[in-house]
C-alpha atoms as a PDB file:
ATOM      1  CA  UNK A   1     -57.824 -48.432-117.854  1.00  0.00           C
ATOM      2  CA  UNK A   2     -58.036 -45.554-115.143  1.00  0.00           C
ATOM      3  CA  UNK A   3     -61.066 -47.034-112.605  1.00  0.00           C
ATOM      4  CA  UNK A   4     -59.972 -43.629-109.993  1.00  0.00           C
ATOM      5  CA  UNK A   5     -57.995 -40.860-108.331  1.00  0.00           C
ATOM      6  CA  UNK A   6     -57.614 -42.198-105.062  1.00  0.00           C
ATOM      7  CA  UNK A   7     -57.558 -39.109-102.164  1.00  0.00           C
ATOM      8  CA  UNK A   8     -54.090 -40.285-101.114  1.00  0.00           C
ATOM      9  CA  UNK A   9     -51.886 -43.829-101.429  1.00  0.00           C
ATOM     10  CA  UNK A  10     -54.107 -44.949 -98.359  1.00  0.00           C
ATOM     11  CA  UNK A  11     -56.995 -44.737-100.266  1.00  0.00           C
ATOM     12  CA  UNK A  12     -56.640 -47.587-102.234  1.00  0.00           C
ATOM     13  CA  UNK A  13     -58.956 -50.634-103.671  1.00  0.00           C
ATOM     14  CA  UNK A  14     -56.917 -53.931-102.242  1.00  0.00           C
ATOM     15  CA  UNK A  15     -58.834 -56.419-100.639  1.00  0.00           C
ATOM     16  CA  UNK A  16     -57.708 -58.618 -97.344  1.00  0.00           C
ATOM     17  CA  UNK A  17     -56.612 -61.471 -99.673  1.00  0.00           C
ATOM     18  CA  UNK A  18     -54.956 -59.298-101.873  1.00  0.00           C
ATOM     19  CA  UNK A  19     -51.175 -60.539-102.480  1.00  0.00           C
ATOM     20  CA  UNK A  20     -49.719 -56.564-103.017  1.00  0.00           C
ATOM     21  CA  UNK A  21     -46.609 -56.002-104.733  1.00  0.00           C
ATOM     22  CA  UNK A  22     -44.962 -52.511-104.195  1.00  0.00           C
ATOM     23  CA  UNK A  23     -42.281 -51.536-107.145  1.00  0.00           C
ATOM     24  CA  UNK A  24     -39.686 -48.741-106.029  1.00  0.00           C
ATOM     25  CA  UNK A  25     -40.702 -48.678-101.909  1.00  0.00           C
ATOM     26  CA  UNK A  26     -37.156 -47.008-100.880  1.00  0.00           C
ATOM     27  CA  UNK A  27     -37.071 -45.706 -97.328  1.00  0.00           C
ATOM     28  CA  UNK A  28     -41.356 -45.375 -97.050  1.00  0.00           C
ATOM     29  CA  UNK A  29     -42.587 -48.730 -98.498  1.00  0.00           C
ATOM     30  CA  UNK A  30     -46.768 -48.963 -98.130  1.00  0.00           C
ATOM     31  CA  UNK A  31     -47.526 -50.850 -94.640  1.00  0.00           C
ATOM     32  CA  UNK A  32     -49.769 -52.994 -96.917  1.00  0.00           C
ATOM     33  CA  UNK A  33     -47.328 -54.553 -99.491  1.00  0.00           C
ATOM     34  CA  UNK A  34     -46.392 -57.985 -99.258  1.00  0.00           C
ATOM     35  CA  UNK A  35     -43.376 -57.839-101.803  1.00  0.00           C
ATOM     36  CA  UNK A  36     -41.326 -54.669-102.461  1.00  0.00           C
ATOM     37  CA  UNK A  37     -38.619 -54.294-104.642  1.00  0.00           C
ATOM     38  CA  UNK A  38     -35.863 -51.462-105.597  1.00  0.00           C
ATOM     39  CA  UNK A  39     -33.829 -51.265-108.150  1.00  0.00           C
ATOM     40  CA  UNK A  40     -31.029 -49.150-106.260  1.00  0.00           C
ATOM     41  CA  UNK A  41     -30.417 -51.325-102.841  1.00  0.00           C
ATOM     42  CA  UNK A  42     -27.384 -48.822-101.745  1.00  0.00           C
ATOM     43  CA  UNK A  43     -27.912 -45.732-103.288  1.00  0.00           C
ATOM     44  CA  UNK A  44     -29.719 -43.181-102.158  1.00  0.00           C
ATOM     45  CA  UNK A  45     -29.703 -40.252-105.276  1.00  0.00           C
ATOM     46  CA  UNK A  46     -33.392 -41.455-105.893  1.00  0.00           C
ATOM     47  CA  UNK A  47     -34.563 -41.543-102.358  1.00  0.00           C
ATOM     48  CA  UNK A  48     -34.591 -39.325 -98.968  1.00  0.00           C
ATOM     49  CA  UNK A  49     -33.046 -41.901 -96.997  1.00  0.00           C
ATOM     50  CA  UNK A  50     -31.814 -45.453 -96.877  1.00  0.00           C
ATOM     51  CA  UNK A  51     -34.529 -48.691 -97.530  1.00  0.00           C
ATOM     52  CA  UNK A  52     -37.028 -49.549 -95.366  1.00  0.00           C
ATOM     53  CA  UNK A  53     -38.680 -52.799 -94.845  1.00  0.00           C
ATOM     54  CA  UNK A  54     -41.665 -54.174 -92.574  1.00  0.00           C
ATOM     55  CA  UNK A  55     -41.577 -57.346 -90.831  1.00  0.00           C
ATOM     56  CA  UNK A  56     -44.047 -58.469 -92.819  1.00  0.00           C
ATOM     57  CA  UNK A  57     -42.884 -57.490 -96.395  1.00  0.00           C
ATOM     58  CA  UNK A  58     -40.459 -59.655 -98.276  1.00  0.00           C
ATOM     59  CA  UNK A  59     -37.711 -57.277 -99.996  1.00  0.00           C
ATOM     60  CA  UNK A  60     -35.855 -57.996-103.380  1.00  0.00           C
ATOM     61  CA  UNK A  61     -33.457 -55.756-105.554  1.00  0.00           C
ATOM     62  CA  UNK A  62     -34.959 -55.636-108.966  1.00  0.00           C
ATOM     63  CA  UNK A  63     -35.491 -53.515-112.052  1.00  0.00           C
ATOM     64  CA  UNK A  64     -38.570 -52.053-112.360  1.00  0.00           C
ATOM     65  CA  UNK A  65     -38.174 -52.437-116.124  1.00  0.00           C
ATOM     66  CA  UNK A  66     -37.678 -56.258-115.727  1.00  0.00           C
ATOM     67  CA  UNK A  67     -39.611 -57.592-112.764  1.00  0.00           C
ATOM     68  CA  UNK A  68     -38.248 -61.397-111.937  1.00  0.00           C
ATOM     69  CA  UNK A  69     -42.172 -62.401-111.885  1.00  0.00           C
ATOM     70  CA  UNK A  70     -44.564 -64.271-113.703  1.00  0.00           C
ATOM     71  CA  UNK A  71     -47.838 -62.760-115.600  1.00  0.00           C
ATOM     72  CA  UNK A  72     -50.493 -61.832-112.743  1.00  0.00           C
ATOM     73  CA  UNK A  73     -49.051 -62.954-109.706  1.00  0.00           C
ATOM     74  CA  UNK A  74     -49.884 -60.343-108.368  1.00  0.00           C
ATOM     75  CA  UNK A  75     -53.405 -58.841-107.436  1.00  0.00           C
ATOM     76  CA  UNK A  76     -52.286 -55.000-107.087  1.00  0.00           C
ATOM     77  CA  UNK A  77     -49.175 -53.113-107.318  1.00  0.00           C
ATOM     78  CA  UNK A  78     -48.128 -49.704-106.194  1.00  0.00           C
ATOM     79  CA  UNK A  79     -45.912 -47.703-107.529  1.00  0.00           C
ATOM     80  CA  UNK A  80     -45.105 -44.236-105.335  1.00  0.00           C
ATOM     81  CA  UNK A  81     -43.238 -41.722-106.709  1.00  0.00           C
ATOM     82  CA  UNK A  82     -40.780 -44.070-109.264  1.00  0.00           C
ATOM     83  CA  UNK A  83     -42.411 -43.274-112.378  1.00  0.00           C
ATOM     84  CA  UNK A  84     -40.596 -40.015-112.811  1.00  0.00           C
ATOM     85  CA  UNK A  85     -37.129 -41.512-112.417  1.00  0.00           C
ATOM     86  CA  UNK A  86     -37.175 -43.859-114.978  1.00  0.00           C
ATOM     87  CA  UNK A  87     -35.616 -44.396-118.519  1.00  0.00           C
ATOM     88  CA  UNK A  88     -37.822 -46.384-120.191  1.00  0.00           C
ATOM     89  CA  UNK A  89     -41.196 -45.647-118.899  1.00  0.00           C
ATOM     90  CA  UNK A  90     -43.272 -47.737-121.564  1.00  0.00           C
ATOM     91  CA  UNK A  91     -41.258 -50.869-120.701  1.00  0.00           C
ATOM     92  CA  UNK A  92     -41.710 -49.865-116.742  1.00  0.00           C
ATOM     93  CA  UNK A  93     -45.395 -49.440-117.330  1.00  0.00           C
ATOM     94  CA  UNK A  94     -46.255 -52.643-119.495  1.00  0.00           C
ATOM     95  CA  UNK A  95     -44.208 -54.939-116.516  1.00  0.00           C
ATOM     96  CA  UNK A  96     -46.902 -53.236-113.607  1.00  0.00           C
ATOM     97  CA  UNK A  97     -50.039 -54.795-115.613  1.00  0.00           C
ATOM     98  CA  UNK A  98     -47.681 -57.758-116.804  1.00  0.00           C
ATOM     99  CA  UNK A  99     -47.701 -58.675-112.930  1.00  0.00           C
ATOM    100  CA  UNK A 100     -50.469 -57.653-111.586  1.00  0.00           C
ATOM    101  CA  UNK A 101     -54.098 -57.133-112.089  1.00  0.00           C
ATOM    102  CA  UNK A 102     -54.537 -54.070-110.570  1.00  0.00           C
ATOM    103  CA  UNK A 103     -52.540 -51.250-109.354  1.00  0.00           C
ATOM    104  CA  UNK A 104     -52.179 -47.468-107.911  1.00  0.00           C
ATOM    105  CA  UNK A 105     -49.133 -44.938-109.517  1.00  0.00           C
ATOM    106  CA  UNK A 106     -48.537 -41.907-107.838  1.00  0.00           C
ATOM    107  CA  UNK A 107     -45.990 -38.846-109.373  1.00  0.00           C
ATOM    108  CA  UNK A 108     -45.353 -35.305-108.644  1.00  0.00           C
ATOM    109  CA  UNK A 109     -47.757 -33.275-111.000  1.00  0.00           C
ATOM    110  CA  UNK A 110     -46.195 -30.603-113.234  1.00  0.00           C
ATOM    111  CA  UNK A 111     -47.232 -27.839-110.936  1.00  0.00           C
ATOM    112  CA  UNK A 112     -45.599 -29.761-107.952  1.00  0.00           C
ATOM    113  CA  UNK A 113     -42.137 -30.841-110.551  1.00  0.00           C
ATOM    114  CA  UNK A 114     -42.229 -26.552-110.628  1.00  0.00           C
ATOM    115  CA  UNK A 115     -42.381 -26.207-107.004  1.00  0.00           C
ATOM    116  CA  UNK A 116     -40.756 -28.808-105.168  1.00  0.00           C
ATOM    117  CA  UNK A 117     -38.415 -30.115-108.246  1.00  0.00           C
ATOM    118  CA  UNK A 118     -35.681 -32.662-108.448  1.00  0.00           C
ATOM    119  CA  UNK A 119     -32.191 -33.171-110.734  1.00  0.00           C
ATOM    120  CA  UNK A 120     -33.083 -37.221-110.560  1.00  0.00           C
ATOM    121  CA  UNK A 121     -36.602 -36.464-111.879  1.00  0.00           C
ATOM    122  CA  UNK A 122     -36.364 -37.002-115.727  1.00  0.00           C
ATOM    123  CA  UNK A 123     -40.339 -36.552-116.260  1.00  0.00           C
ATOM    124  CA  UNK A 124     -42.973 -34.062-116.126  1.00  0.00           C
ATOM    125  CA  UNK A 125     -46.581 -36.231-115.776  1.00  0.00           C
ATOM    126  CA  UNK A 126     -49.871 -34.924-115.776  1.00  0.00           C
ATOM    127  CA  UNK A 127     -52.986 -36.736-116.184  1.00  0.00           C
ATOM    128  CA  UNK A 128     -55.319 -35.549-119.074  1.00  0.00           C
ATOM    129  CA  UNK A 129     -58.332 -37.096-119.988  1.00  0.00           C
ATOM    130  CA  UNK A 130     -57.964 -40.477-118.313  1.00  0.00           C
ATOM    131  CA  UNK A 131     -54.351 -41.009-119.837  1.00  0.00           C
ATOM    132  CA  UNK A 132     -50.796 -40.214-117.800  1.00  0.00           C
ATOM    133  CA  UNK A 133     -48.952 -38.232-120.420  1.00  0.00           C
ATOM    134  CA  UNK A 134     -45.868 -37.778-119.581  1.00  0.00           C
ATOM    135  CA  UNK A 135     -43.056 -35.471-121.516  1.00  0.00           C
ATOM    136  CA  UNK A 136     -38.904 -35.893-121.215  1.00  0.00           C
ATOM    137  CA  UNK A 137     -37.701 -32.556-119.132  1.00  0.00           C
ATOM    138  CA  UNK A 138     -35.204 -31.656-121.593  1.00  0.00           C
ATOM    139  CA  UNK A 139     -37.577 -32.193-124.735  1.00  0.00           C
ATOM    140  CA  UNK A 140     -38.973 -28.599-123.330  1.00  0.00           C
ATOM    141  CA  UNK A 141     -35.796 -27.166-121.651  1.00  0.00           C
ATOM    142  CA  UNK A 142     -37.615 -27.312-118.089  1.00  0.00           C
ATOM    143  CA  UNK A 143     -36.111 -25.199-115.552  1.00  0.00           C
ATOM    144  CA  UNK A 144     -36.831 -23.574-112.283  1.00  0.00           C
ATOM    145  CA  UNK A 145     -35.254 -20.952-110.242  1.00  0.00           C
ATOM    146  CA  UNK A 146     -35.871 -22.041-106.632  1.00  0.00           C
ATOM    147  CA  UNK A 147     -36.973 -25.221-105.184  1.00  0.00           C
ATOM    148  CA  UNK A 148     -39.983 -24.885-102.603  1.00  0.00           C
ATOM    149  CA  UNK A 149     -40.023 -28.270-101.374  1.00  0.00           C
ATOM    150  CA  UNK A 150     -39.120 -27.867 -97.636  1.00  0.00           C
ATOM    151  CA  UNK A 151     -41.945 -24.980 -97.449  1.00  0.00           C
ATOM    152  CA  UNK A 152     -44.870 -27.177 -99.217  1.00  0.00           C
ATOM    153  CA  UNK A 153     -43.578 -30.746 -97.544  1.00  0.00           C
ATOM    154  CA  UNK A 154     -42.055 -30.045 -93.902  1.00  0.00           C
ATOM    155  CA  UNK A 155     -42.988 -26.085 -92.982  1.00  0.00           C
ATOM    156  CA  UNK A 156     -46.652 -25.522 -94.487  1.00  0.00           C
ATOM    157  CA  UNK A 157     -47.825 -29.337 -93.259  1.00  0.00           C
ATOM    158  CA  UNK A 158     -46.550 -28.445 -89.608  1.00  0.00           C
ATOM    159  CA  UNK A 159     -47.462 -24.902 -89.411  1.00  0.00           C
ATOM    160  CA  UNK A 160     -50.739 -24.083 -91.634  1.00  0.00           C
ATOM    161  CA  UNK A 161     -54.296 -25.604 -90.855  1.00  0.00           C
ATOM    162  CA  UNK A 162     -55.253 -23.754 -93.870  1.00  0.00           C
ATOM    163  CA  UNK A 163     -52.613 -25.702 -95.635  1.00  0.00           C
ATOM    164  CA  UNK A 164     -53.797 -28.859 -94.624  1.00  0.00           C
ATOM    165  CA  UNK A 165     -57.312 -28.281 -95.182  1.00  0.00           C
ATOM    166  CA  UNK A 166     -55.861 -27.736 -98.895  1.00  0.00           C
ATOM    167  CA  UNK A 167     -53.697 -30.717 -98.999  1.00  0.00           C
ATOM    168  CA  UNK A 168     -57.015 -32.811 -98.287  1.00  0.00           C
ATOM    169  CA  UNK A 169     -58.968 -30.874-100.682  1.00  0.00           C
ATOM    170  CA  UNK A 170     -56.835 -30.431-104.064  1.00  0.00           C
ATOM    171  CA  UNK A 171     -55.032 -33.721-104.222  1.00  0.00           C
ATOM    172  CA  UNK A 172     -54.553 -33.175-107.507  1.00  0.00           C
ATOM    173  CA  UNK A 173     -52.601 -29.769-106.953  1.00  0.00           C
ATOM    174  CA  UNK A 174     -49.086 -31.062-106.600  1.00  0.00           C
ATOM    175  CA  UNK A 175     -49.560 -35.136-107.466  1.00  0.00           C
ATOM    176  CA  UNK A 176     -51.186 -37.236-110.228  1.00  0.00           C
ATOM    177  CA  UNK A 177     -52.672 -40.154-107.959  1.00  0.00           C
ATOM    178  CA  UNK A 178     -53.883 -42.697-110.271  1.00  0.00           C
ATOM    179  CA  UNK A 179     -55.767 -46.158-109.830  1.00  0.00           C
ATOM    180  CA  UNK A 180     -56.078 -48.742-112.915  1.00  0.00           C
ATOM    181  CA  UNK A 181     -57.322 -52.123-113.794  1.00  0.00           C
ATOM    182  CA  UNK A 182     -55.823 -54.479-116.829  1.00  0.00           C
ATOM    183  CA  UNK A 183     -53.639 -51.661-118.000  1.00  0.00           C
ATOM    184  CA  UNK A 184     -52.608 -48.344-117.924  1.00  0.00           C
ATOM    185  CA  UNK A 185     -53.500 -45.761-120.387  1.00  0.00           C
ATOM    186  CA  UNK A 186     -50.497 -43.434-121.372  1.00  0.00           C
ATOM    187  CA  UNK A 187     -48.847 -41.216-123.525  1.00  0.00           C
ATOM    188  CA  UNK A 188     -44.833 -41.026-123.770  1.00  0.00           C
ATOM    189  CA  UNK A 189     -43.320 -37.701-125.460  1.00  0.00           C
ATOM    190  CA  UNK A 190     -46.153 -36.475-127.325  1.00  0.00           C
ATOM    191  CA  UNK A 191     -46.163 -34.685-130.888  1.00  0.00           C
ATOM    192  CA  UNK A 192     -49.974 -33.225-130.734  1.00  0.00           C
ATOM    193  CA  UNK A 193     -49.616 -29.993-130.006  1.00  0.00           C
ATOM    194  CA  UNK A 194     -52.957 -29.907-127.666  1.00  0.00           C
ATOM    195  CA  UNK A 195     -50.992 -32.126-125.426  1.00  0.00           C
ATOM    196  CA  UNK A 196     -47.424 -30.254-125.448  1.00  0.00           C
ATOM    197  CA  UNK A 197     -49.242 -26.417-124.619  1.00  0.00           C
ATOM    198  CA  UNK A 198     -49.490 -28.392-121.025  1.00  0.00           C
ATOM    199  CA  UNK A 199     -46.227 -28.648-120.332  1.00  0.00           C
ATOM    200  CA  UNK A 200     -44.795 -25.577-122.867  1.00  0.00           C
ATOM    201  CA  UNK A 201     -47.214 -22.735-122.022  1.00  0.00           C
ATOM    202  CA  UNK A 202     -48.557 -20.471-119.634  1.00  0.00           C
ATOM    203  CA  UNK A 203     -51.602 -21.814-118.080  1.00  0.00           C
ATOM    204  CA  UNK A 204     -55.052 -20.123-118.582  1.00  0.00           C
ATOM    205  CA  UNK A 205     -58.648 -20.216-116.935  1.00  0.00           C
ATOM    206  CA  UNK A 206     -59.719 -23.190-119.295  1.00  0.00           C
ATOM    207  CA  UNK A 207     -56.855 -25.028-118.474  1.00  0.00           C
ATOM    208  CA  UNK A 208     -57.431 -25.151-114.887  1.00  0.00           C
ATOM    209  CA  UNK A 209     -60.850 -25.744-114.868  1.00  0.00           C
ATOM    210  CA  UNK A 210     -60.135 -28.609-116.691  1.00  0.00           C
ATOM    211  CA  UNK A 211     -57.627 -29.527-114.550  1.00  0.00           C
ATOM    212  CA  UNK A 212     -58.523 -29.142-111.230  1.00  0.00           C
ATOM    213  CA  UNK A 213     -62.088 -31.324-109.956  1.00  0.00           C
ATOM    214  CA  UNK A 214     -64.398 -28.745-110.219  1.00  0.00           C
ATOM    215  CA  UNK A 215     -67.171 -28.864-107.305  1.00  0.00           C
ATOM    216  CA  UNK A 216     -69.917 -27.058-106.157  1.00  0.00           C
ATOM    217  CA  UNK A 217     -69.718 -24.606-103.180  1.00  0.00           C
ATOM    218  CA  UNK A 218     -71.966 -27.406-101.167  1.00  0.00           C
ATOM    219  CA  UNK A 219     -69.489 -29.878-102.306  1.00  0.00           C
ATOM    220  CA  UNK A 220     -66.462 -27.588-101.385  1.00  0.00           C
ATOM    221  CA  UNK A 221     -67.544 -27.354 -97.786  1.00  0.00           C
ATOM    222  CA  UNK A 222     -68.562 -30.935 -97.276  1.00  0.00           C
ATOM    223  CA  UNK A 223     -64.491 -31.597 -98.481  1.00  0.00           C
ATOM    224  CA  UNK A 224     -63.655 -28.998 -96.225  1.00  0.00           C
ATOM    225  CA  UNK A 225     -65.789 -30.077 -92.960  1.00  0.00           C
ATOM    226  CA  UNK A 226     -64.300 -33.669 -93.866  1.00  0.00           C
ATOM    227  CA  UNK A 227     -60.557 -32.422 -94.030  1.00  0.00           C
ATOM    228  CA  UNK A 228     -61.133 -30.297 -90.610  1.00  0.00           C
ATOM    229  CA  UNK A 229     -62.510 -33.629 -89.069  1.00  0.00           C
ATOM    230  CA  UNK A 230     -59.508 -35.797 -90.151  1.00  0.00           C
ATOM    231  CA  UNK A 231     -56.838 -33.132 -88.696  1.00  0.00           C
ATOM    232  CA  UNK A 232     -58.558 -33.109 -85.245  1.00  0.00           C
ATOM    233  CA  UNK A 233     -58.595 -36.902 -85.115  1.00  0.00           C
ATOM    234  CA  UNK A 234     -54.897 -37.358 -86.457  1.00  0.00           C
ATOM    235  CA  UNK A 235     -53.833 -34.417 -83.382  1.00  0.00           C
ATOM    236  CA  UNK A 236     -55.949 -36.393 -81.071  1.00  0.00           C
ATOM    237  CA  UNK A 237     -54.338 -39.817 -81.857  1.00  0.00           C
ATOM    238  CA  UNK A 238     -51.328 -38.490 -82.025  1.00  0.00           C
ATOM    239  CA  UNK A 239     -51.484 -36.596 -78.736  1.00  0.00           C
ATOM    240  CA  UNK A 240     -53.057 -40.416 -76.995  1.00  0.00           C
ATOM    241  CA  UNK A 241     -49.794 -42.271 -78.633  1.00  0.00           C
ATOM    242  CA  UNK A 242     -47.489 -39.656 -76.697  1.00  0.00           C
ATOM    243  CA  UNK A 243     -49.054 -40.200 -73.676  1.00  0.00           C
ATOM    244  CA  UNK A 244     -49.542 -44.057 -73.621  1.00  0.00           C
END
């Protein structure tokens, strides 16, 4: 079941003692996972660069779809960015709470599959009410003219307070960030047609305020004052670590 939407993959629930396993970690595994596996050890079409691993991780090549472990030996997994690159989703799914207790998943949303999309990306995800639902790209002919990504990930983040302030403000914008317990709640290629006008039709005013967390104007400038605070401290460190 959902427990969260965590503010980023950073943000998550694992404890000290924790024994983390990390399923698709490619070239930017999570500093905190003790096991990560990929299913594609030299081939980058699913990834930005080549594999990554920490001295402290232990790295195997494995199918998501058939993880070589036994029922809850794990205490949390994380799963960032995978999801929407996989053929059977339902089987890839049912092995993360086969192994583990608890765990984060993390995907591009549908607005961010629009902007920043991806030929290696065979789902579009959203989360709606509680559940991932999640809908095969060519089921509803997706297509999209121009691909955004190095404006919304490298230019905008380097360039645009505003932007950031926004990034740390509407998570939910261009991810689905998603923390669970026992099992996760899903849908796979659905037939109700309240699900479908998601992915198949033009958004209106009731769909994004159903969408997007809805706060209060108090609210809103707490999030922003917060967002504003973390910037200055991550220019400050990172101005200290050049100078060390």
């Amino acid at each position: 079941m959902k427990v969260r939407n965590p503010h980023s993959r950073f943000d998550l629930d694992i404890k000290s003692t924790d024994k983390v396993l990390e399923v698709g970690g490619g070239h930017n595994p999570h500093p905190r996972s003790n096991v990560v596996v990929d299913k594609f050890a030299d081939s980058n079409y699913h990834r930005s660069a080549d594999i990554k691993v920490y001295k402290n991780q232990v790295f195997q090549e494995a199918d998501g779809e058939n993880l070589p472990f036994k029922e809850n030996e794990f205490d949390y997994v994380i799963c960032n960015h995978v999801l929407e690159h996989v053929d059977n989703p339902d089987r890839f799914m049912s092995e993360q709470a086969r192994v583990a207790k608890r765990g984060y998943m993390e995907t591009p949303s549908l607005i961010g599959e629009h902007l920043i999309p991806k030929k290696s990306h065979r789902w579009l995800i959203l989360e709606i009410e509680g559940k991932i639902v999640m809908v095969e790209k060519e089921r509803v002919s997706f297509h999209t003219s121009h691909d955004f990504g190095d404006l919304f990930l490298d230019y905008f983040p380097k360039h645009s307070i505003g932007y950031k302030i926004l990034q740390r403000t509407h998570t939910d914008m261009l991810t689905v960030r998603y923390e669970w317990k026992d099992k996760l709640d899903y849908i796979i290629n659905p037939t109700d047609p309240s699900l479908l006008r998601y992915f198949t039709e033009p958004w209106t005013e009731e769909i994004y305020n159903k969408m997007m967390v809805q706060r209060s104007l108090g609210q809103e400038a707490m999030d922003a004052s917060r967002a504003i605070f973390e910037i200055i401290k991550n220019v400050v460190k990172s101005k200290l670590l050049k100078t060390a």
